[in-house]
PDB file of N, CA and C in Angstrom:
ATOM      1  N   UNK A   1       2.451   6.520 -27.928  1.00  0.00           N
ATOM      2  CA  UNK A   1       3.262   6.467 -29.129  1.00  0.00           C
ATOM      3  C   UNK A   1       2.357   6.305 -30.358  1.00  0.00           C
ATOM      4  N   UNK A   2       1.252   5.471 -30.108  1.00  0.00           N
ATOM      5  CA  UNK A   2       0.354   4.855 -31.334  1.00  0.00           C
ATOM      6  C   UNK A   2      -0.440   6.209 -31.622  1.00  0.00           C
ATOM      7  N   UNK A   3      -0.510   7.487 -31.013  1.00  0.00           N
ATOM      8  CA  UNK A   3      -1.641   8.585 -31.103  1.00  0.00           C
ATOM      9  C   UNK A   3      -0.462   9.822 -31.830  1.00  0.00           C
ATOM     10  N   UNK A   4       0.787   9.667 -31.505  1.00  0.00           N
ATOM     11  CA  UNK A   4       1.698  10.591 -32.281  1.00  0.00           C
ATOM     12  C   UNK A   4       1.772  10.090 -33.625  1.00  0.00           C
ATOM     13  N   UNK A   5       1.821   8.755 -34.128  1.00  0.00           N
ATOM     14  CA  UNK A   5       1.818   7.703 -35.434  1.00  0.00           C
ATOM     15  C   UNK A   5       0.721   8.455 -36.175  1.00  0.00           C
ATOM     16  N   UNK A   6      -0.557   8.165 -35.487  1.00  0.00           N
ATOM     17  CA  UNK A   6      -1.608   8.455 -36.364  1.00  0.00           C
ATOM     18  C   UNK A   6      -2.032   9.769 -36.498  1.00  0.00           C
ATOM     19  N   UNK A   7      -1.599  11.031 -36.012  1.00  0.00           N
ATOM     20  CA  UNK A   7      -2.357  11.578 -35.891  1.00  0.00           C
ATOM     21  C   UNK A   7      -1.244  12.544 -37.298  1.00  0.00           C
ATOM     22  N   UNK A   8      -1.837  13.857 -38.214  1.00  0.00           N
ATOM     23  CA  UNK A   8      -1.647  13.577 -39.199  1.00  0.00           C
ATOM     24  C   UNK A   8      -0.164  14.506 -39.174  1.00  0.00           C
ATOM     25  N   UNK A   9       0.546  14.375 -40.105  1.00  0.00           N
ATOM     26  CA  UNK A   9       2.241  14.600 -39.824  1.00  0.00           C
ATOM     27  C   UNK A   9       2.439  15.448 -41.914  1.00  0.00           C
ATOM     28  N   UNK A  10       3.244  16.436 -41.678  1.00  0.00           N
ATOM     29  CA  UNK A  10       3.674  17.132 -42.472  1.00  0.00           C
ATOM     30  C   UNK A  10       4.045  15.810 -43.672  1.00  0.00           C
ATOM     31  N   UNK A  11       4.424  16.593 -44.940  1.00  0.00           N
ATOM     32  CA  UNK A  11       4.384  15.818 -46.233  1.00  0.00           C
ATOM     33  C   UNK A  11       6.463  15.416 -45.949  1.00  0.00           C
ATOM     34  N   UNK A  12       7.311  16.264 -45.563  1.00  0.00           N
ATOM     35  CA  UNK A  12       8.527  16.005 -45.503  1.00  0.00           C
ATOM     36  C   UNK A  12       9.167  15.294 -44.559  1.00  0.00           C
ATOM     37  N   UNK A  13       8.072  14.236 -43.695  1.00  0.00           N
ATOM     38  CA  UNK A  13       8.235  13.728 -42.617  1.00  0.00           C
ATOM     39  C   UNK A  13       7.876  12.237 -42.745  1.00  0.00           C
ATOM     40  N   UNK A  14       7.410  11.978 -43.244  1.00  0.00           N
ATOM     41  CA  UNK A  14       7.278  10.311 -44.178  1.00  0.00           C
ATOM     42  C   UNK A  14       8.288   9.333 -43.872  1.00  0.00           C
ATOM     43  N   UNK A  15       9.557   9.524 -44.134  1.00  0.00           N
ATOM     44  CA  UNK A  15      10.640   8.673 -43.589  1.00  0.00           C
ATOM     45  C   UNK A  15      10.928   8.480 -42.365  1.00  0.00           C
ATOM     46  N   UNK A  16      10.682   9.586 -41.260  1.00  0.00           N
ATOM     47  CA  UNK A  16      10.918   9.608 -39.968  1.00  0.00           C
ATOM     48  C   UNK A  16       9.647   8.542 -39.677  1.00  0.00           C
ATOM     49  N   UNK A  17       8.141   9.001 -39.958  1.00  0.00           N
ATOM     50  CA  UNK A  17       6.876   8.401 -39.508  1.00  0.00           C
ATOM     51  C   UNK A  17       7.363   6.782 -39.892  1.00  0.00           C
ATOM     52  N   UNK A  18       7.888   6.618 -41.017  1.00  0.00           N
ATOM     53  CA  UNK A  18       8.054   5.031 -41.760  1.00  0.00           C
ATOM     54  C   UNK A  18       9.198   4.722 -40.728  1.00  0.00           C
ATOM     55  N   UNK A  19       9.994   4.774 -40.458  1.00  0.00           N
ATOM     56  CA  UNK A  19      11.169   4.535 -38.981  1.00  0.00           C
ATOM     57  C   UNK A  19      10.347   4.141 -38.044  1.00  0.00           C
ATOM     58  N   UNK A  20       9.957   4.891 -37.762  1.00  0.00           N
ATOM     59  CA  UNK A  20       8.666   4.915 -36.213  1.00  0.00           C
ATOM     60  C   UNK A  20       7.787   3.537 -36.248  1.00  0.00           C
ATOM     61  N   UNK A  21       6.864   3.838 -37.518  1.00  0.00           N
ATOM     62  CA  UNK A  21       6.163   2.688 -37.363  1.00  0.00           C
ATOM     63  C   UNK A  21       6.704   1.391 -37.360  1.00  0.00           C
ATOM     64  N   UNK A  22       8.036   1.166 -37.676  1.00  0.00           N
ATOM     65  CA  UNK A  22       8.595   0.367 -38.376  1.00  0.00           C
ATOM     66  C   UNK A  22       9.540  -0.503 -36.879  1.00  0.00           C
ATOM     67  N   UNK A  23       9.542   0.631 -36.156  1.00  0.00           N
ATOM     68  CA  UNK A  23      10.293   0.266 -34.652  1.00  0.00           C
ATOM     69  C   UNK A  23       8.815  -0.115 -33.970  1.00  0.00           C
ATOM     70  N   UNK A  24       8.086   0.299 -33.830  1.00  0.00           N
ATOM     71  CA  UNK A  24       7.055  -0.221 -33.513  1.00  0.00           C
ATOM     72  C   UNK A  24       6.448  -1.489 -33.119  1.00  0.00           C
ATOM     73  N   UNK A  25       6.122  -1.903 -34.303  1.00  0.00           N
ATOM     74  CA  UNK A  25       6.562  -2.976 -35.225  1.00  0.00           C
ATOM     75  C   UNK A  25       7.126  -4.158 -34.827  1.00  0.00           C
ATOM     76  N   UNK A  26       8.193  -4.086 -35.146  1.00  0.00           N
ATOM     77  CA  UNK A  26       9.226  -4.597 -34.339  1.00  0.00           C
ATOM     78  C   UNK A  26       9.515  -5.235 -33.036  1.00  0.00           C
ATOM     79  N   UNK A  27       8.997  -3.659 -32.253  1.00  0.00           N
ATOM     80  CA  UNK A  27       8.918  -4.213 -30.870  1.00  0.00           C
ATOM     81  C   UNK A  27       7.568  -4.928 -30.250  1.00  0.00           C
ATOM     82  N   UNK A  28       6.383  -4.667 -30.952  1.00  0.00           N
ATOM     83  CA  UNK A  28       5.304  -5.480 -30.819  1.00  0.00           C
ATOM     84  C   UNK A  28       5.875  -7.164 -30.591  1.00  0.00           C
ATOM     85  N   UNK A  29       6.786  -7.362 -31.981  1.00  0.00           N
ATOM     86  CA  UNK A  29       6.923  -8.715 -32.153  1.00  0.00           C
ATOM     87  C   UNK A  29       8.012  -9.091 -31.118  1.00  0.00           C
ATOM     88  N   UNK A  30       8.777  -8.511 -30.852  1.00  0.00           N
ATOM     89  CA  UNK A  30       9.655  -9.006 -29.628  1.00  0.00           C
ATOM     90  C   UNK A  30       9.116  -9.297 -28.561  1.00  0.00           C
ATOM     91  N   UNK A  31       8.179  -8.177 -28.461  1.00  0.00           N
ATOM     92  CA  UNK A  31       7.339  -8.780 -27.156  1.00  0.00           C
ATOM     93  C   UNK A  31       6.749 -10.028 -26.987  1.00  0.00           C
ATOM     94  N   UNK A  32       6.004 -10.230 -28.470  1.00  0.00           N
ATOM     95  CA  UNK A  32       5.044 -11.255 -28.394  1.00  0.00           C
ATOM     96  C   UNK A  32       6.206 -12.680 -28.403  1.00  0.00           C
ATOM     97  N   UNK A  33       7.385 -12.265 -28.570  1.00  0.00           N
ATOM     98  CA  UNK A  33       8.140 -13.705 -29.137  1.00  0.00           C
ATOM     99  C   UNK A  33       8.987 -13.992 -27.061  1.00  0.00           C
ATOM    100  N   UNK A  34       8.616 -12.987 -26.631  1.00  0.00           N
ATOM    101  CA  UNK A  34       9.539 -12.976 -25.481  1.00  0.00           C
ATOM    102  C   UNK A  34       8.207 -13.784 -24.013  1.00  0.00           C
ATOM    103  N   UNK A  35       6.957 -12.997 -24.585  1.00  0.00           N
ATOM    104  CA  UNK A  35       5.524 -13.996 -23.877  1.00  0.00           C
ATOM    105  C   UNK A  35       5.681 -15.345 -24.282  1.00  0.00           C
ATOM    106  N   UNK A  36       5.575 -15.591 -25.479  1.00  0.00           N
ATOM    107  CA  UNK A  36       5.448 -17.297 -25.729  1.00  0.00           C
ATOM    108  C   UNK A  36       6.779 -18.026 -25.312  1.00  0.00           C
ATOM    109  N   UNK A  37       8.137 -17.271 -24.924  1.00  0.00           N
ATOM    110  CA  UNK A  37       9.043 -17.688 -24.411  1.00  0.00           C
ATOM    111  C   UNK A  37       8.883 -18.651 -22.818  1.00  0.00           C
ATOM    112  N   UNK A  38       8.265 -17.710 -22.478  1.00  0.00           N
ATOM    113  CA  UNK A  38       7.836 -17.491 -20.898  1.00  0.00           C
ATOM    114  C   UNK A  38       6.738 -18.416 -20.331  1.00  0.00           C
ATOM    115  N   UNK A  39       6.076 -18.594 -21.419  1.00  0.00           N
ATOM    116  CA  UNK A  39       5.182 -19.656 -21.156  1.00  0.00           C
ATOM    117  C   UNK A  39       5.132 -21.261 -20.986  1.00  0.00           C
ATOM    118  N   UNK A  40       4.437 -21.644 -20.033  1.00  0.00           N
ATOM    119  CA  UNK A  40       4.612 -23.252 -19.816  1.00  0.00           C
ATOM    120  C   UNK A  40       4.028 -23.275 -18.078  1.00  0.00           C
ATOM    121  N   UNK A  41       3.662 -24.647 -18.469  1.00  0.00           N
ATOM    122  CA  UNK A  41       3.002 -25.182 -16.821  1.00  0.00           C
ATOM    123  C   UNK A  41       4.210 -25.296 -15.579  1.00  0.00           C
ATOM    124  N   UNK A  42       4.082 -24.570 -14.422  1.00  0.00           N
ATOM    125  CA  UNK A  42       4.503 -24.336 -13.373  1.00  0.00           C
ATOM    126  C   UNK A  42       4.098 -25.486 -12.449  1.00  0.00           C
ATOM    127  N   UNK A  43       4.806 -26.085 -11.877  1.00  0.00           N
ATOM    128  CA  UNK A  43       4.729 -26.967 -10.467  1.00  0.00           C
ATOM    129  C   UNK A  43       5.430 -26.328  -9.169  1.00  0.00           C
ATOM    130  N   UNK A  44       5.141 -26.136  -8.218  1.00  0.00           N
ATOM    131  CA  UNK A  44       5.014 -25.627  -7.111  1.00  0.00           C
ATOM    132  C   UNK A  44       5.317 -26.645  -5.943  1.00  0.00           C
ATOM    133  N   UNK A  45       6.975 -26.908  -6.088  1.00  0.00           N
ATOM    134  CA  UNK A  45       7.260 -28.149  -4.928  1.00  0.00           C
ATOM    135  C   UNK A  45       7.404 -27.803  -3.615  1.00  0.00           C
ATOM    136  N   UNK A  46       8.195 -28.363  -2.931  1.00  0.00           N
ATOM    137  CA  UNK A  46       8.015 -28.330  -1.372  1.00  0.00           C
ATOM    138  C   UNK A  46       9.212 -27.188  -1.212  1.00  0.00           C
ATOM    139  N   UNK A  47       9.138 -26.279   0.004  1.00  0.00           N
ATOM    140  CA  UNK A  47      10.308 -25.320   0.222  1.00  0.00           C
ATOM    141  C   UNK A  47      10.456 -23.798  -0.467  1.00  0.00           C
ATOM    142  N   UNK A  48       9.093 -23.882  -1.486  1.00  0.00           N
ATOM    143  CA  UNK A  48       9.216 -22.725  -2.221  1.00  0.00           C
ATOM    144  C   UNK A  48       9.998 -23.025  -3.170  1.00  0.00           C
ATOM    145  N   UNK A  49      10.254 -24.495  -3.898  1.00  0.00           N
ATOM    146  CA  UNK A  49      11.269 -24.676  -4.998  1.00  0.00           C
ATOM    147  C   UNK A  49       9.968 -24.872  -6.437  1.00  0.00           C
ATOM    148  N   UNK A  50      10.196 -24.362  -7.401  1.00  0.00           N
ATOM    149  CA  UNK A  50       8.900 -24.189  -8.574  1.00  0.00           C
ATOM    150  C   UNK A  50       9.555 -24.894  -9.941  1.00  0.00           C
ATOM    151  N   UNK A  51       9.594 -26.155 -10.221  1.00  0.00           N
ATOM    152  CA  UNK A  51       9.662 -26.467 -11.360  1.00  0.00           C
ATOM    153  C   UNK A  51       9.112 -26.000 -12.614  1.00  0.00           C
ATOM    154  N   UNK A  52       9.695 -25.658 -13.890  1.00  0.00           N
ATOM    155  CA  UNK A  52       9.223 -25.029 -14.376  1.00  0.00           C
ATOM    156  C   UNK A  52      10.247 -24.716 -15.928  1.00  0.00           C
ATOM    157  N   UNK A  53       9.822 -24.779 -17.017  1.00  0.00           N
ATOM    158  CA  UNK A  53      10.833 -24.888 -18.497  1.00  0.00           C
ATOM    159  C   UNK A  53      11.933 -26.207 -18.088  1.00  0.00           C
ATOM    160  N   UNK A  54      12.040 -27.104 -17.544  1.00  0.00           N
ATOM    161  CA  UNK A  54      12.508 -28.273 -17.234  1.00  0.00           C
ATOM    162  C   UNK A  54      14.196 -27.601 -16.629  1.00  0.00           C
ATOM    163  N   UNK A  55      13.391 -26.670 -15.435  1.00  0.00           N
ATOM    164  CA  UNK A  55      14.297 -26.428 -14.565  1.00  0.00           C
ATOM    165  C   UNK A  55      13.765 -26.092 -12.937  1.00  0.00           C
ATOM    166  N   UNK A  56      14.627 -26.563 -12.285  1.00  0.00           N
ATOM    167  CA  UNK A  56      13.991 -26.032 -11.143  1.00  0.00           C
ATOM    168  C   UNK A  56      14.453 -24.578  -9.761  1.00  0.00           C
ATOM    169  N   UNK A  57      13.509 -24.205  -9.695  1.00  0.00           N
ATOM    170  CA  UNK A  57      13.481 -22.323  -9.355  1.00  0.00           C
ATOM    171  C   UNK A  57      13.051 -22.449  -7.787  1.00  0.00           C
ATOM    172  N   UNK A  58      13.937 -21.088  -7.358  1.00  0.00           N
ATOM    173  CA  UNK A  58      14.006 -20.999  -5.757  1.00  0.00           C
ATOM    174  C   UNK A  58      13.306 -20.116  -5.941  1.00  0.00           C
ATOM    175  N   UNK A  59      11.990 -19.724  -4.870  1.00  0.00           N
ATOM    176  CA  UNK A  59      11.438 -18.166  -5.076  1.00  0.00           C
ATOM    177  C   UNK A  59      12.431 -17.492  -3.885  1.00  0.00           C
ATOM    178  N   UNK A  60      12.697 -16.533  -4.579  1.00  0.00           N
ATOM    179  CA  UNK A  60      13.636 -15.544  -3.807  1.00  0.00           C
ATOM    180  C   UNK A  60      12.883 -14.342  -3.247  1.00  0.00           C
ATOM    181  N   UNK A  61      12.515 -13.909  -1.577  1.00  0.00           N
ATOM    182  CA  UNK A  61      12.124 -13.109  -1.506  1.00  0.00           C
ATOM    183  C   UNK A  61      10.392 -13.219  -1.395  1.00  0.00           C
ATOM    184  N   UNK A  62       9.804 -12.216  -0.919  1.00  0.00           N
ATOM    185  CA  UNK A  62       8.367 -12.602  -0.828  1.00  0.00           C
ATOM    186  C   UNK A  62       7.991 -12.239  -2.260  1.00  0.00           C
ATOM    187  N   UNK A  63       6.833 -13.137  -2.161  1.00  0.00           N
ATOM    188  CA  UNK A  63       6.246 -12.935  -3.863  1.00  0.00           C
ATOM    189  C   UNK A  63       4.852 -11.609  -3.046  1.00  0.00           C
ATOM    190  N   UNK A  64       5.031 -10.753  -4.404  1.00  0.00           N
ATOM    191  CA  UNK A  64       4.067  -9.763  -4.409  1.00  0.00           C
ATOM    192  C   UNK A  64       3.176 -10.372  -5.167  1.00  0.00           C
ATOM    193  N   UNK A  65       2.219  -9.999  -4.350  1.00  0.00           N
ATOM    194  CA  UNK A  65       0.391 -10.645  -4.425  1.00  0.00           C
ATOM    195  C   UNK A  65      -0.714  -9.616  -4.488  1.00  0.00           C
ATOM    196  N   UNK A  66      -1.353  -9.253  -5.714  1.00  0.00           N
ATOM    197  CA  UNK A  66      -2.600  -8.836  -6.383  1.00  0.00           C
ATOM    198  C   UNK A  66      -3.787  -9.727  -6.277  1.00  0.00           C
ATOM    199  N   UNK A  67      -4.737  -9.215  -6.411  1.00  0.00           N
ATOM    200  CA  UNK A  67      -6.144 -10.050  -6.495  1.00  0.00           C
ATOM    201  C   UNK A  67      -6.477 -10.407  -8.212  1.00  0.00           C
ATOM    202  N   UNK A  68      -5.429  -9.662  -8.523  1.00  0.00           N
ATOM    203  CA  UNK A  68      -5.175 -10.129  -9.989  1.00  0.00           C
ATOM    204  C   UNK A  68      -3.691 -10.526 -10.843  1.00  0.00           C
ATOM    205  N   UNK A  69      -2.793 -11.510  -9.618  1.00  0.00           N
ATOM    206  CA  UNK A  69      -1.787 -11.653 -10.718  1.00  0.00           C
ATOM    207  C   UNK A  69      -0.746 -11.629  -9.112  1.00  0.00           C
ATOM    208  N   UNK A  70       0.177 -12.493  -9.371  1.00  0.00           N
ATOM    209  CA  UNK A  70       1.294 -12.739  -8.222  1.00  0.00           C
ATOM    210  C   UNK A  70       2.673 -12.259  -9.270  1.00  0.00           C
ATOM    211  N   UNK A  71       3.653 -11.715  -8.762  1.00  0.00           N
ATOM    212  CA  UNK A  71       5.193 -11.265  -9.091  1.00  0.00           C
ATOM    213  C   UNK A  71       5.682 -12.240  -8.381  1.00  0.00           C
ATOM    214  N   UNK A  72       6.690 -13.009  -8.801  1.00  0.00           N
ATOM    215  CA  UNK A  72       7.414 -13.967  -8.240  1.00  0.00           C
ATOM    216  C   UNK A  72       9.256 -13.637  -8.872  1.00  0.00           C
ATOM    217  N   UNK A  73      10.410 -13.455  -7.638  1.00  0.00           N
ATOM    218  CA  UNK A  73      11.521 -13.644  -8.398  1.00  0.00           C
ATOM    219  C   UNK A  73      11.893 -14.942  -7.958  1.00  0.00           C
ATOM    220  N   UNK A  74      12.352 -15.619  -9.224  1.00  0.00           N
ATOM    221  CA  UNK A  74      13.045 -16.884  -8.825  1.00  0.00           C
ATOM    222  C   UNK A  74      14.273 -17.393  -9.220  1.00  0.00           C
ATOM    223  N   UNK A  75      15.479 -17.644  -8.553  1.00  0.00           N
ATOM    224  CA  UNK A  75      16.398 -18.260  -8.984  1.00  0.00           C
ATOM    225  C   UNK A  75      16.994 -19.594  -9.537  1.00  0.00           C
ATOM    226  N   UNK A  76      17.511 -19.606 -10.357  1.00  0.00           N
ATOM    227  CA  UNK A  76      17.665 -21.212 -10.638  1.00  0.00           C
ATOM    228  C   UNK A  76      18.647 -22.096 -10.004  1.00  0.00           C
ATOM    229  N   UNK A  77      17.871 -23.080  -9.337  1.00  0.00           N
ATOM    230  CA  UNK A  77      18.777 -23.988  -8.933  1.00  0.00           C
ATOM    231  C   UNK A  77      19.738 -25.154 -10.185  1.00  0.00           C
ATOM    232  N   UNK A  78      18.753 -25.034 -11.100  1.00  0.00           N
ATOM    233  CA  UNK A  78      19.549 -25.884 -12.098  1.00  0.00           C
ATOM    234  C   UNK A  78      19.174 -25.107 -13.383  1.00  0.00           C
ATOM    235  N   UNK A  79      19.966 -25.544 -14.222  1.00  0.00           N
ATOM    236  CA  UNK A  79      20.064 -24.897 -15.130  1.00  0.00           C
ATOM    237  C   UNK A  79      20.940 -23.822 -15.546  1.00  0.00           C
ATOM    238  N   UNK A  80      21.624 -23.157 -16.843  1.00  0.00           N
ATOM    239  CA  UNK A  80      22.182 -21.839 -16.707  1.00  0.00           C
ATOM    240  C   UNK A  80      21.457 -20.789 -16.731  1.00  0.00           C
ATOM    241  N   UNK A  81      19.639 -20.476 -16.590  1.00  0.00           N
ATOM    242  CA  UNK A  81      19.408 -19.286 -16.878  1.00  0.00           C
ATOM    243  C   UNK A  81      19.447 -18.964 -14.938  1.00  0.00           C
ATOM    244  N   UNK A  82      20.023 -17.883 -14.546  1.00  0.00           N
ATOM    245  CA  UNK A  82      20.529 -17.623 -13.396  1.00  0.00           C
ATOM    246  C   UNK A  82      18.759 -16.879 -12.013  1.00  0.00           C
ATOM    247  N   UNK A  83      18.281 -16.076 -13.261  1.00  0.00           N
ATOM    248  CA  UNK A  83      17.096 -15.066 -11.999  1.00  0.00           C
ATOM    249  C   UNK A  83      16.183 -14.794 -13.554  1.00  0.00           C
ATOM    250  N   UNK A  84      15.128 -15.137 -12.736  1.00  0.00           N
ATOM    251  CA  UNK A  84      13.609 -14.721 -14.005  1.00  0.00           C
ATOM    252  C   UNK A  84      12.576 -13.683 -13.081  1.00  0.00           C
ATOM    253  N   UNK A  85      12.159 -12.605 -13.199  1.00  0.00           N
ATOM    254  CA  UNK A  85      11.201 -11.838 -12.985  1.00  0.00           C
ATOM    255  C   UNK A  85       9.781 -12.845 -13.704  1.00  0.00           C
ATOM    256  N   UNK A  86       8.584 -13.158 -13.026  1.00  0.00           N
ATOM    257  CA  UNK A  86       7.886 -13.853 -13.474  1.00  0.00           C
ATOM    258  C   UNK A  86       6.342 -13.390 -12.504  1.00  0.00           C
ATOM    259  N   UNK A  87       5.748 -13.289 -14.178  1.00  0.00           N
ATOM    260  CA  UNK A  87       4.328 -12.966 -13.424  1.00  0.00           C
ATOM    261  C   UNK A  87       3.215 -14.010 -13.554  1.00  0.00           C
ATOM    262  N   UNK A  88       2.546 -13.925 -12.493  1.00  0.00           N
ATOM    263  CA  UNK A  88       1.199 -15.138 -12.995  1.00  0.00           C
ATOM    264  C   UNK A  88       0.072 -14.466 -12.712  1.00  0.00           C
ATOM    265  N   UNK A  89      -0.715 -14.449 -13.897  1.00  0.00           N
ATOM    266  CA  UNK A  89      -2.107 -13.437 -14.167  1.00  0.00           C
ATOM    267  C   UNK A  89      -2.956 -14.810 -13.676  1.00  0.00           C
ATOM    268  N   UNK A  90      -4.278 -14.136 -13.105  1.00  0.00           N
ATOM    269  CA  UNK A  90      -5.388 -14.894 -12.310  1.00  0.00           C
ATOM    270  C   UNK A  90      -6.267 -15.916 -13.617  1.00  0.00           C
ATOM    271  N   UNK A  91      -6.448 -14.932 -14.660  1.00  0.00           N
ATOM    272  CA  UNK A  91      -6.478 -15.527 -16.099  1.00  0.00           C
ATOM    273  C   UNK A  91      -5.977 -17.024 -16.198  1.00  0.00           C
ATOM    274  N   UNK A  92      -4.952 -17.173 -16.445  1.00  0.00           N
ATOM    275  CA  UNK A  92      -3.788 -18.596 -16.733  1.00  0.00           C
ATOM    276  C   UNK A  92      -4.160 -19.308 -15.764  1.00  0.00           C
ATOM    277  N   UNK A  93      -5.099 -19.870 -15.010  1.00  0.00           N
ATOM    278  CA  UNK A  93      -5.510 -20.795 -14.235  1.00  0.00           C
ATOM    279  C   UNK A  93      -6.688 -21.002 -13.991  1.00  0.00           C
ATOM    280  N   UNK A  94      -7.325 -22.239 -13.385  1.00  0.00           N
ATOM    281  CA  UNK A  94      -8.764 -21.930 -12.837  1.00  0.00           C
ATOM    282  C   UNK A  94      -8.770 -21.587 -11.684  1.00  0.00           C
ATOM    283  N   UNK A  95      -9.975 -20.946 -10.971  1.00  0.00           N
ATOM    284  CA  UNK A  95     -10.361 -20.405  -9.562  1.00  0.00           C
ATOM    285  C   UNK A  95      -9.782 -21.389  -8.456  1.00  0.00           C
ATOM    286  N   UNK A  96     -10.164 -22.722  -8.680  1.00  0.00           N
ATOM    287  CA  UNK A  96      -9.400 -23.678  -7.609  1.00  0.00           C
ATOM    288  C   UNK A  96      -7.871 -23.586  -6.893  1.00  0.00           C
ATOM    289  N   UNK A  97      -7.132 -23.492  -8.146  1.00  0.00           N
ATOM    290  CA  UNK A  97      -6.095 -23.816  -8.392  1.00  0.00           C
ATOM    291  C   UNK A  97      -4.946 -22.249  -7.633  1.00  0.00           C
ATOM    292  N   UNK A  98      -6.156 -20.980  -8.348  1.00  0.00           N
ATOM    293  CA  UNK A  98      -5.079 -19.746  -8.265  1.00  0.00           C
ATOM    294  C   UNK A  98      -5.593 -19.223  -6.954  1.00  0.00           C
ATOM    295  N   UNK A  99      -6.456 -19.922  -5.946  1.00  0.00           N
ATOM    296  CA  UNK A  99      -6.494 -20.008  -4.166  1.00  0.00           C
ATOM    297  C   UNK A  99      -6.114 -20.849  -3.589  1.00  0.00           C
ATOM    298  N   UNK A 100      -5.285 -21.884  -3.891  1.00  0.00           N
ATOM    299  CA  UNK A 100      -4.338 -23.060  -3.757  1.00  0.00           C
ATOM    300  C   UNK A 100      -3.332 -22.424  -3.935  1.00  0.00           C
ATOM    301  N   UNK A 101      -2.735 -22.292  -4.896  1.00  0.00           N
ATOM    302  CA  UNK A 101      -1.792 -21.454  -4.818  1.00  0.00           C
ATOM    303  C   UNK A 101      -1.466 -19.973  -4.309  1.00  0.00           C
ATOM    304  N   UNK A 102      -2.552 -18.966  -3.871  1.00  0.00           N
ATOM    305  CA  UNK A 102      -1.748 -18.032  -3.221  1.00  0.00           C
ATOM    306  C   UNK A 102      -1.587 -18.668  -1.599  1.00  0.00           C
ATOM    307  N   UNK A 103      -2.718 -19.301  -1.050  1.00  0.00           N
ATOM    308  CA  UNK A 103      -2.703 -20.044   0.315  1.00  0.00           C
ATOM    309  C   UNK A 103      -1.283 -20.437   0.252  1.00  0.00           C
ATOM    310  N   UNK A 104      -0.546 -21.257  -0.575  1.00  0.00           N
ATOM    311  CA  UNK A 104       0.247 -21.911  -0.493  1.00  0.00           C
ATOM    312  C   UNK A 104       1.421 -21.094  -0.272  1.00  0.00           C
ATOM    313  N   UNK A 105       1.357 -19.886  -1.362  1.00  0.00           N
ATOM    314  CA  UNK A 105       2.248 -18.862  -0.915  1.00  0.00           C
ATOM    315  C   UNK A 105       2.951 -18.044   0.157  1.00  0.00           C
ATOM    316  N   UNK A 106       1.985 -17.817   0.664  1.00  0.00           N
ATOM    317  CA  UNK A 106       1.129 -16.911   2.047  1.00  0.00           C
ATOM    318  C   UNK A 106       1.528 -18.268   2.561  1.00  0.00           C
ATOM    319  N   UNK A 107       2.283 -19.424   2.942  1.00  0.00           N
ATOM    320  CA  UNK A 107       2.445 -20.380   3.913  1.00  0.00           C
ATOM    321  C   UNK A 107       4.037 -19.977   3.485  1.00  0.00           C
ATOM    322  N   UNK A 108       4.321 -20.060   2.470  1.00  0.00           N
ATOM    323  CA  UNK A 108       5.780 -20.329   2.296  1.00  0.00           C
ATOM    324  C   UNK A 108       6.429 -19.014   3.075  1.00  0.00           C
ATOM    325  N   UNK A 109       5.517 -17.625   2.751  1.00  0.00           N
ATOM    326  CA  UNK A 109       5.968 -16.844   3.165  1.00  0.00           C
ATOM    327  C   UNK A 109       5.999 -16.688   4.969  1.00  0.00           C
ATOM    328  N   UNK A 110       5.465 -17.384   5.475  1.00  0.00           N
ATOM    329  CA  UNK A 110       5.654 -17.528   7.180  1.00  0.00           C
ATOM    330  C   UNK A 110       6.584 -18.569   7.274  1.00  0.00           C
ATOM    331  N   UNK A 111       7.158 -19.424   6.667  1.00  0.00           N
ATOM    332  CA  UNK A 111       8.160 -20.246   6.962  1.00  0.00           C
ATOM    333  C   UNK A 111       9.816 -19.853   6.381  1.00  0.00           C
ATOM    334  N   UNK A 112       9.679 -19.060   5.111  1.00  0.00           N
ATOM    335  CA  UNK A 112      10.761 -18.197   5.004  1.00  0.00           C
ATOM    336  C   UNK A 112      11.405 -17.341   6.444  1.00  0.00           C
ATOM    337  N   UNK A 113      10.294 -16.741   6.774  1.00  0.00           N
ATOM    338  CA  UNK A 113      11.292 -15.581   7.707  1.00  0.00           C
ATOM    339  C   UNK A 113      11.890 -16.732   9.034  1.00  0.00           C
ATOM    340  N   UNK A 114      11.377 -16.962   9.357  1.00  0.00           N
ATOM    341  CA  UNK A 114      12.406 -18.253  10.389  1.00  0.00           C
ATOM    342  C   UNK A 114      13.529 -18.723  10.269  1.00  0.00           C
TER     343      UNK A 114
END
């Protein structure tokens, strides 16, 4: 989208390009307002239950696991927000912590299927 913006556009087309950039824009900042939403320290209790925005979350389903970043869906046990799609980049932690936690995963996930 950013290479159609810049690249150079007829003189009677100005208002459309000013729209464009302008949605752009826009959605940059939604994004960025919808990340800092999302953010906050995760606890990882017993059963696969994940405290977390001062609610606590069922992981539903196996979590998909990268060597860079776990997909987790989780439902809420309390609270009204109901199911969060939630990612955790290898980044947002130290080395200790983000092989503690997939181990831990990779356990929950052999005690789920039972």
């Amino acid at each position: 989208m950013l290479l159609v913006l810049l690249s150079p556009w007829n003189d009677g087309y100005w208002p459309l390009w000013l729209s464009l950039v302008t949605l752009v824009i826009f959605d940059c900042l939604r994004s960025q307002r919808h990340i800092q939403r999302m953010q906050g320290e995760m606890l990882l209790l017993n059963n696969g239950v994940i405290q977390w925005q001062r609610n606590e979350w069922k992981i539903k389903g196996k979590p998909i696991m990268f060597s860079w970043g776990i997909s987790l869906k989780l439902v809420s046990i309390t609270g009204k927000h109901r199911r969060r799609r939630v990612w955790l980049a290898i980044d947002s932690m130290d080395t200790e912590s983000w092989r503690s936690l997939r181990f831990q995963l990779l356990q929950f996930d052999k005690y789920e299927d039972k």
